[in-house]
Every structure is written in C-alpha cells, then in structure tokens.
C-alpha atoms as a PDB file:
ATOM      1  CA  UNK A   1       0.000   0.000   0.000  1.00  0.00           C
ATOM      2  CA  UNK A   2       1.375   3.729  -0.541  1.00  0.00           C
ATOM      3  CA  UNK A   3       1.376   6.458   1.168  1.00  0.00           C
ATOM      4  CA  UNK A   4      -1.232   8.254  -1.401  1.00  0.00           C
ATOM      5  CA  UNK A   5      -3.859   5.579  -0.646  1.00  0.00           C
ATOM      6  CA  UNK A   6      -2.812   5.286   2.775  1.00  0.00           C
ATOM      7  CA  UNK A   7      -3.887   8.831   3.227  1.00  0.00           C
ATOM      8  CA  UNK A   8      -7.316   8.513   0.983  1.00  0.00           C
ATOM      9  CA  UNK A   9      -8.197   5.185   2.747  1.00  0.00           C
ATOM     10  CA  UNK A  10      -8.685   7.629   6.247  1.00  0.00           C
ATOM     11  CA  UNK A  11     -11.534   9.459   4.866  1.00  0.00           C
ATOM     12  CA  UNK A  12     -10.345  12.405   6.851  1.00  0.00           C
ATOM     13  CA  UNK A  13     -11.948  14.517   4.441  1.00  0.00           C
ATOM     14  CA  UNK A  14     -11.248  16.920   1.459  1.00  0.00           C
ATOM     15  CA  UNK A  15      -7.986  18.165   3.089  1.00  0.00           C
ATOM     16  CA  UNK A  16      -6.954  14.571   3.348  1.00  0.00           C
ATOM     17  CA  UNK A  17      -7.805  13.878  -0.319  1.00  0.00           C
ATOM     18  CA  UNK A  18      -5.919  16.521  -1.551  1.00  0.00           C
ATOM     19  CA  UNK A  19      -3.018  15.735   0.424  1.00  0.00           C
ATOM     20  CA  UNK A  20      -3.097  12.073  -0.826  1.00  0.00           C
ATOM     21  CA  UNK A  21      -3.363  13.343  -4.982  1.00  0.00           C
ATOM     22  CA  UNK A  22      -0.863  11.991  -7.214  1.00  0.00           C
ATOM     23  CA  UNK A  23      -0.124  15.710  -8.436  1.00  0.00           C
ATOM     24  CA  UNK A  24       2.366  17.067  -6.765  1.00  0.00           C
ATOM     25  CA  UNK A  25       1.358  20.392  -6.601  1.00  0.00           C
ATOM     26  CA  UNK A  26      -2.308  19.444  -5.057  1.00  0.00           C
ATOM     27  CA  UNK A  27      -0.375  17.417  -2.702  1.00  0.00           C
ATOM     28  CA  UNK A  28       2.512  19.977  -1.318  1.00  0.00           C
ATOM     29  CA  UNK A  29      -0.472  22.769  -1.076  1.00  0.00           C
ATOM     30  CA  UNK A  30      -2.521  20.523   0.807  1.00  0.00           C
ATOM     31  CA  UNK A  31       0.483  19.960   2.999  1.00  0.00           C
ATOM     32  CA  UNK A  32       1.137  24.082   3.363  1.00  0.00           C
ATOM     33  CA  UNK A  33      -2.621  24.819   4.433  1.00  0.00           C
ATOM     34  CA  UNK A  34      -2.683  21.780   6.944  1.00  0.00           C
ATOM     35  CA  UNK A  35       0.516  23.207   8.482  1.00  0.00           C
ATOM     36  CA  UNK A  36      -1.047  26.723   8.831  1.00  0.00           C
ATOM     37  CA  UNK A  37      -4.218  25.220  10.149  1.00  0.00           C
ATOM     38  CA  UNK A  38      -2.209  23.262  12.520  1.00  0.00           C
ATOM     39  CA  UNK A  39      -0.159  25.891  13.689  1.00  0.00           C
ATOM     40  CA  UNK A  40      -3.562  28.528  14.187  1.00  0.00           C
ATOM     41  CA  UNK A  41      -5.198  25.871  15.902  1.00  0.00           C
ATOM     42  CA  UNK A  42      -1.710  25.259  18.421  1.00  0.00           C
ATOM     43  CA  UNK A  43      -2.225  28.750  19.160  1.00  0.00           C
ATOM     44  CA  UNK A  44      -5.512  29.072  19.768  1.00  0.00           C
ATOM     45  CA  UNK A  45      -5.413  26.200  22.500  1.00  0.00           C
ATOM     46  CA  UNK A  46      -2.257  27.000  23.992  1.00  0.00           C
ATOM     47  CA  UNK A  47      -4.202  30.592  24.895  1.00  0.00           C
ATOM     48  CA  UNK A  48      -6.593  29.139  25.913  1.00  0.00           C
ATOM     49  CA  UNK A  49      -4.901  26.583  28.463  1.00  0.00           C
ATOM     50  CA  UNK A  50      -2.789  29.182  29.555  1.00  0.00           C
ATOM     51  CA  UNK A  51      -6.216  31.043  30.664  1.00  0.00           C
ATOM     52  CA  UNK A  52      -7.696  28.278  32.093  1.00  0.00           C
ATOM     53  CA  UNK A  53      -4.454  28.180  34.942  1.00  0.00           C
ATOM     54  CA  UNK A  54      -2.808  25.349  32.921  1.00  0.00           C
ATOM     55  CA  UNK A  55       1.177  24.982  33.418  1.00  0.00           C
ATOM     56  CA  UNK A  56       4.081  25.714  30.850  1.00  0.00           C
ATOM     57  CA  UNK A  57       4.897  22.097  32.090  1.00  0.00           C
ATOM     58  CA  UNK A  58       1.458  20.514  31.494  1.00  0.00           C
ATOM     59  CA  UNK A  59       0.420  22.432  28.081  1.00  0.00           C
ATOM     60  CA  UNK A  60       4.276  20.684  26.754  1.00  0.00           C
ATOM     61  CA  UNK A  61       3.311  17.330  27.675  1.00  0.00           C
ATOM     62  CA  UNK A  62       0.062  17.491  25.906  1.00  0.00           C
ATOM     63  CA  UNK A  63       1.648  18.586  22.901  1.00  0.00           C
ATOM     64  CA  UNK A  64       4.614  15.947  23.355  1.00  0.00           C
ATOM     65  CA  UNK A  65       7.572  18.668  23.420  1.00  0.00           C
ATOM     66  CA  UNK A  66       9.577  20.066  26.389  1.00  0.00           C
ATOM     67  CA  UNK A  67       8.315  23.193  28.363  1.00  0.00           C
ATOM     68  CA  UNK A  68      10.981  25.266  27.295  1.00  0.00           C
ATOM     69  CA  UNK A  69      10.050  25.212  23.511  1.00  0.00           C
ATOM     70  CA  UNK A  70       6.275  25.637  24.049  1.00  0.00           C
ATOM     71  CA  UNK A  71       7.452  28.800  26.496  1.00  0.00           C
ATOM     72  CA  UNK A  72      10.206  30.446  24.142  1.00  0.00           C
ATOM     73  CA  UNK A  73       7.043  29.825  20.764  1.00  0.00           C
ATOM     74  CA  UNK A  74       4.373  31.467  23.190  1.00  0.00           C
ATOM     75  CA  UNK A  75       5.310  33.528  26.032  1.00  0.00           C
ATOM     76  CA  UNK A  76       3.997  37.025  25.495  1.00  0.00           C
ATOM     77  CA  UNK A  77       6.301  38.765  27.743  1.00  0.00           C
ATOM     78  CA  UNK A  78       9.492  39.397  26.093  1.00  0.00           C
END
C-alpha cells in the first residue's frame, strides 16, 4: 500500500484527499494549508490553556515537546 492511498483510505476529508493526490502540486499545497491550520489551531489552545491556569509544564506534555520550547514559541512577555 502507498502512502497516497494510505492517506485517501482515512476518509479524513477533502484536506486529506488533496493531500493524498498523485499531483504534486495538489499534494505539497494541501500539505502548506494543513501546516497553517495546525499551527492557528496550536495557538488558539495553547491561549486558551494558559487562561484556564494550565502549566508551561502541562500544556508541553500534551503537545509531546519540552516546556521550554512551548514557552520560548508562546510567552507574550518578552
């Protein structure tokens, strides 16, 4: 099985399917807009946790990388 119909078997939706295309082009957009989305969406929640009392600490572990990185990408007092 390859990685296009790997992707297209998911049914993850248009985003998916456009990321799985044979075309090149379709493919690396698809890639660029999920990335954006991605990091928007990062954002958003890491705001929001942050509000909500969450930890440096305990927002890193949900995202699987060490509090220092999620800190130095968000902190808003420089």
């Amino acid at each position: 099985m390859t990685l296009v119909s790997e992707l297209s078997d998911r049914s993850l939706g248009p985003a998916a399917d456009a990321a799985a295309s044979a075309d090149p082009a379709v493919g690396l957009r698809a890639v660029h807009a999920l990335q954006r989305l991605q990091e928007r969406l990062e954002a958003i929640h890491v705001a929001n946790a942050r509000e909500q009392g969450w930890s440096w600490q305990a927002i890193a572990g949900a995202l699987g990388v060490s509090r220092q990185a999620v800190h130095q990408k968000y902190n808003r007092r420089r």
